[in-house]
N, C-alpha and C. Protein backbone atom coordinates (compact mmCIF):
# COMPACT_ATOMS: atom_id res chain seq x y z
N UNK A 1 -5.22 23.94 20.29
CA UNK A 1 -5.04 24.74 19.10
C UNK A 1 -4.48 23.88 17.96
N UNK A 2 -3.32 22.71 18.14
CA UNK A 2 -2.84 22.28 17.27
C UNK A 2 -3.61 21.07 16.67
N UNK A 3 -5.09 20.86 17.95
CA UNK A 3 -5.62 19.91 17.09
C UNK A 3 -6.87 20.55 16.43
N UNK A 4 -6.95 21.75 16.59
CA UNK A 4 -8.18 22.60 15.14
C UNK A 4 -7.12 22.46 14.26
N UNK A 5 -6.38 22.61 13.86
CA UNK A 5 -5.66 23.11 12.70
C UNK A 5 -5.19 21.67 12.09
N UNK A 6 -5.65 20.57 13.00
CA UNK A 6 -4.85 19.33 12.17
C UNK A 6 -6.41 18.74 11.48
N UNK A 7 -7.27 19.41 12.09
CA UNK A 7 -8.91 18.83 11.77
C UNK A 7 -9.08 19.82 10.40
N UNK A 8 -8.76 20.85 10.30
CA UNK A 8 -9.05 21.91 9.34
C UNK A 8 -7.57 21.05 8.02
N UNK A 9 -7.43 20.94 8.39
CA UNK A 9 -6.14 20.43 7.35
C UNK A 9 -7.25 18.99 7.02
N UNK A 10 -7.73 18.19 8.02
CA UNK A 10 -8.44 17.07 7.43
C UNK A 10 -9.81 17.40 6.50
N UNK A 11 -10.43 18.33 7.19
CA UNK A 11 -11.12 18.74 6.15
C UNK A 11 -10.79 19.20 4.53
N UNK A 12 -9.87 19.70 4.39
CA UNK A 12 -9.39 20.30 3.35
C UNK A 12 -9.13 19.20 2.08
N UNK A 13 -7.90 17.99 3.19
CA UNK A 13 -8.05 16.83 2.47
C UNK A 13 -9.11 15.96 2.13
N UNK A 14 -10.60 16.16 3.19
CA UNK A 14 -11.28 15.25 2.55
C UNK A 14 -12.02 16.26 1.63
N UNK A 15 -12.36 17.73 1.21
CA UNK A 15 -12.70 17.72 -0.18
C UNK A 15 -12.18 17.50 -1.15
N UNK A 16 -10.98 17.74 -0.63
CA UNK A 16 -10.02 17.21 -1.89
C UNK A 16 -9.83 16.09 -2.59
N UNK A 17 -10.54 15.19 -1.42
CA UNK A 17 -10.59 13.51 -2.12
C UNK A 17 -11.92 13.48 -2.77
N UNK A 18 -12.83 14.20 -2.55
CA UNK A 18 -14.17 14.49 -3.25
C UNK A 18 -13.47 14.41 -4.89
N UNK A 19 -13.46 15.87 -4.70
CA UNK A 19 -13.61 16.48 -5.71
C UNK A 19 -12.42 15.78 -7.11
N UNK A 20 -11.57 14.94 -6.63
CA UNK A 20 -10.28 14.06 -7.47
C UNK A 20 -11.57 13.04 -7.61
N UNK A 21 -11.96 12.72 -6.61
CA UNK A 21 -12.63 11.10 -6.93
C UNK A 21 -14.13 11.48 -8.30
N UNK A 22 -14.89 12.37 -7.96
CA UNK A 22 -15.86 13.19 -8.70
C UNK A 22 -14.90 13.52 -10.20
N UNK A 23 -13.89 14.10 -10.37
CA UNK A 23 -13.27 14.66 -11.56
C UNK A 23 -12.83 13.35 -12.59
N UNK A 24 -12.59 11.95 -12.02
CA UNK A 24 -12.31 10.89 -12.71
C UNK A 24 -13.44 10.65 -13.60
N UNK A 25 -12.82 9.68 -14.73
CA UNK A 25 -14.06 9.41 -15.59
C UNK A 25 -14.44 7.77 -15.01
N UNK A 26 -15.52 7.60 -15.20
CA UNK A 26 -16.26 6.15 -15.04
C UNK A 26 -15.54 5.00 -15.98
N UNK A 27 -15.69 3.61 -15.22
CA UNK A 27 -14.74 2.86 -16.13
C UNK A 27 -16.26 2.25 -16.84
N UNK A 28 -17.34 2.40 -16.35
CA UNK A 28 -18.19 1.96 -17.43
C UNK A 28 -19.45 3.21 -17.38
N UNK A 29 -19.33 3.31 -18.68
CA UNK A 29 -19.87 5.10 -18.85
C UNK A 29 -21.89 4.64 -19.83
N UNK A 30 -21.92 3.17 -19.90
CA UNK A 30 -23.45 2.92 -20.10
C UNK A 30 -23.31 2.95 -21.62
N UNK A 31 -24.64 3.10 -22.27
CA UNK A 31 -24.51 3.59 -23.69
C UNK A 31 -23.67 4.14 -24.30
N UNK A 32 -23.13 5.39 -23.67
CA UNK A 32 -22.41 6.21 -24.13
C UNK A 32 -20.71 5.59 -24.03
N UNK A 33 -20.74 5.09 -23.17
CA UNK A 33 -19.52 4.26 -23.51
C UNK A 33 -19.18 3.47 -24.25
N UNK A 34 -20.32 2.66 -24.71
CA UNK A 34 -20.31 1.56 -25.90
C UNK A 34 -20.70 2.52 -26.74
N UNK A 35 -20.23 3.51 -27.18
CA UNK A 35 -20.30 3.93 -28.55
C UNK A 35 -19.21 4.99 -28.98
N UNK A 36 -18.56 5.51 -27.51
CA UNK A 36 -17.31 5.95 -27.91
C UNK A 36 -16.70 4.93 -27.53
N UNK A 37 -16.90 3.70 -27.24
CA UNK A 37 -15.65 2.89 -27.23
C UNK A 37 -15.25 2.45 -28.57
N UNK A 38 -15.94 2.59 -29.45
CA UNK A 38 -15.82 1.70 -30.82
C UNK A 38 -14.90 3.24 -31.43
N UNK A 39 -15.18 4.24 -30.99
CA UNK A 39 -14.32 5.29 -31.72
C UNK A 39 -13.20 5.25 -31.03
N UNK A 40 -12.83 4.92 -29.50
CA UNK A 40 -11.35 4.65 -28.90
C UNK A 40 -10.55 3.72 -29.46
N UNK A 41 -10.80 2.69 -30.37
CA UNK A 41 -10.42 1.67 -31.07
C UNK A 41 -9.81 2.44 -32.07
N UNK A 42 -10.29 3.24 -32.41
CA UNK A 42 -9.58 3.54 -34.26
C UNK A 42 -8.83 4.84 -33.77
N UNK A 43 -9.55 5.90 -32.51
CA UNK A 43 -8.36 7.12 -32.49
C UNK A 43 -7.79 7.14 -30.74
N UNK A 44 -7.78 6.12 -30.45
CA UNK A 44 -7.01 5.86 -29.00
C UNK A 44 -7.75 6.54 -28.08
N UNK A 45 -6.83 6.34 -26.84
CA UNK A 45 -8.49 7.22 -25.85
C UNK A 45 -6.80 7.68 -25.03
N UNK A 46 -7.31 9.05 -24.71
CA UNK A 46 -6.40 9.70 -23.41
C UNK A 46 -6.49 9.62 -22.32
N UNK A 47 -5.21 8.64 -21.78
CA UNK A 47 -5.02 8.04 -20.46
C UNK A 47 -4.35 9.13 -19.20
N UNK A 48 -3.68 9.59 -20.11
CA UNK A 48 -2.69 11.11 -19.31
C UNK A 48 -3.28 12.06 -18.07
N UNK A 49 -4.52 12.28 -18.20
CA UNK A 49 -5.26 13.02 -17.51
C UNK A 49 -6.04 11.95 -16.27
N UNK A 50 -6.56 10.55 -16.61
CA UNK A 50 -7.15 9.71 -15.98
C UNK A 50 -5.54 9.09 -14.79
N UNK A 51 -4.69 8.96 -15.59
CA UNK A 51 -3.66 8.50 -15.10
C UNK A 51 -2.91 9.40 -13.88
N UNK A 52 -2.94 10.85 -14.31
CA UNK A 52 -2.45 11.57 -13.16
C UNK A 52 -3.65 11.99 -11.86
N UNK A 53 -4.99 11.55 -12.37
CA UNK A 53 -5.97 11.84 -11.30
C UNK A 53 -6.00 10.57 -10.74
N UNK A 54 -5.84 9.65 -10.85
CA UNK A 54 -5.60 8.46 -10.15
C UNK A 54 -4.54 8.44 -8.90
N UNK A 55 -3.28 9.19 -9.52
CA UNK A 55 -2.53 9.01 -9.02
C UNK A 55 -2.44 9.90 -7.42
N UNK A 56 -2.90 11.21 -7.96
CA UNK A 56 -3.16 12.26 -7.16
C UNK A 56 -4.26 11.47 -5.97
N UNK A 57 -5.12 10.81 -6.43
CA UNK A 57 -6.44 10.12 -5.41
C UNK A 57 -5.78 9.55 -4.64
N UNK A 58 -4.63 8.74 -5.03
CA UNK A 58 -4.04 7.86 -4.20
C UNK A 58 -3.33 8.91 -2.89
N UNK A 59 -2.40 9.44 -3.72
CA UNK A 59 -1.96 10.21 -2.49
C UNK A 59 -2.99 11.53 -1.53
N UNK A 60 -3.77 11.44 -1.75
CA UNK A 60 -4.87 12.56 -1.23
C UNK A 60 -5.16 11.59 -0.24
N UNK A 61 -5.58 10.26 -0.47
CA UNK A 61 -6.31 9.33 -0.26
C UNK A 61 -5.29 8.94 1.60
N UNK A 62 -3.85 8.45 0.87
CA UNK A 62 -3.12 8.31 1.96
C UNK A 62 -3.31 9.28 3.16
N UNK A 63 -2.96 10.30 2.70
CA UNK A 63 -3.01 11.62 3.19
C UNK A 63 -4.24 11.67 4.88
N UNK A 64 -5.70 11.58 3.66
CA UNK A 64 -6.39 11.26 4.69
C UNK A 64 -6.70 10.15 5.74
N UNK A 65 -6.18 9.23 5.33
CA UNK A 65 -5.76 7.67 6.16
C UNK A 65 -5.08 8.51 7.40
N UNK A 66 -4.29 9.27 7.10
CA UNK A 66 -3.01 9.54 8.04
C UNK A 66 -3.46 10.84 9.40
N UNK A 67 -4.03 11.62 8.29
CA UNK A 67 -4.99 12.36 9.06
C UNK A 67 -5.47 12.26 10.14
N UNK A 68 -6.71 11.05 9.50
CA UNK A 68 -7.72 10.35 10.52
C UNK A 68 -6.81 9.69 11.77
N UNK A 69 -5.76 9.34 11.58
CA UNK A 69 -4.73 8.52 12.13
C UNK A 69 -4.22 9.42 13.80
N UNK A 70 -4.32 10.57 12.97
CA UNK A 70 -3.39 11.22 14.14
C UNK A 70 -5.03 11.65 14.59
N UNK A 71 -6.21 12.26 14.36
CA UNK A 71 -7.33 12.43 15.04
C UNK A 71 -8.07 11.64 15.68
N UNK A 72 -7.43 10.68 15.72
CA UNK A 72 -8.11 9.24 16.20
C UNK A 72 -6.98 9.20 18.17
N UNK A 73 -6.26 9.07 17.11
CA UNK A 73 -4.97 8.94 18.76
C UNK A 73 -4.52 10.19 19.34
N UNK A 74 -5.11 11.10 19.03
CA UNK A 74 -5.02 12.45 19.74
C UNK A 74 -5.86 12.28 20.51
C-alpha cells in the first residue's frame, strides 16, 4: 500500500516537472527572439517569473531524483 502511494506521489511530481519545464521560456526563441531582443535592450526583459520557474524546476526536479530513489530500492 505504501508503495502505490509513493508511485502516485511520483507521478504527480513527474507532471509537475512537465508542465514547470513546458511553462519556461526558450533561451533562444529564433526570429522572434532577435527582434524582441533589440526591444529588451531599451525596456529590459522580466526575469522574475523565468527566475522563480527555474527555481521551482530545480526543486520539483530533486524531488523526483528522490522519488525514483526510494522506487528503485524498494
Amino acid at each position: 500500500m505504501l508503495k502505490g502511494l509513493v508511485t502516485a506521489i511520483h507521478v504527480i511530481i513527474a507532471l509537475g516537472l512537465i508542465a514547470t519545464v513546458l511553462l519556461q521560456s526558450g533561451k533562444s526563441a529564433g526570429l522572434s527572439g532577435a527582434i524582441a531582443g533589440g526591444a529588451e535592450t531599451f525596456f529590459g526583459k522580466k526575469k522574475g517569473l523565468d527566475e522563480k520557474l527555474g527555481r521551482l524546476t530545480a526543486f520539483i526536479a530533486i524531488a523526483f531524483g528522490i522519488t525514483s530513489l526510494v522506487l528503485v530500492v524498494w
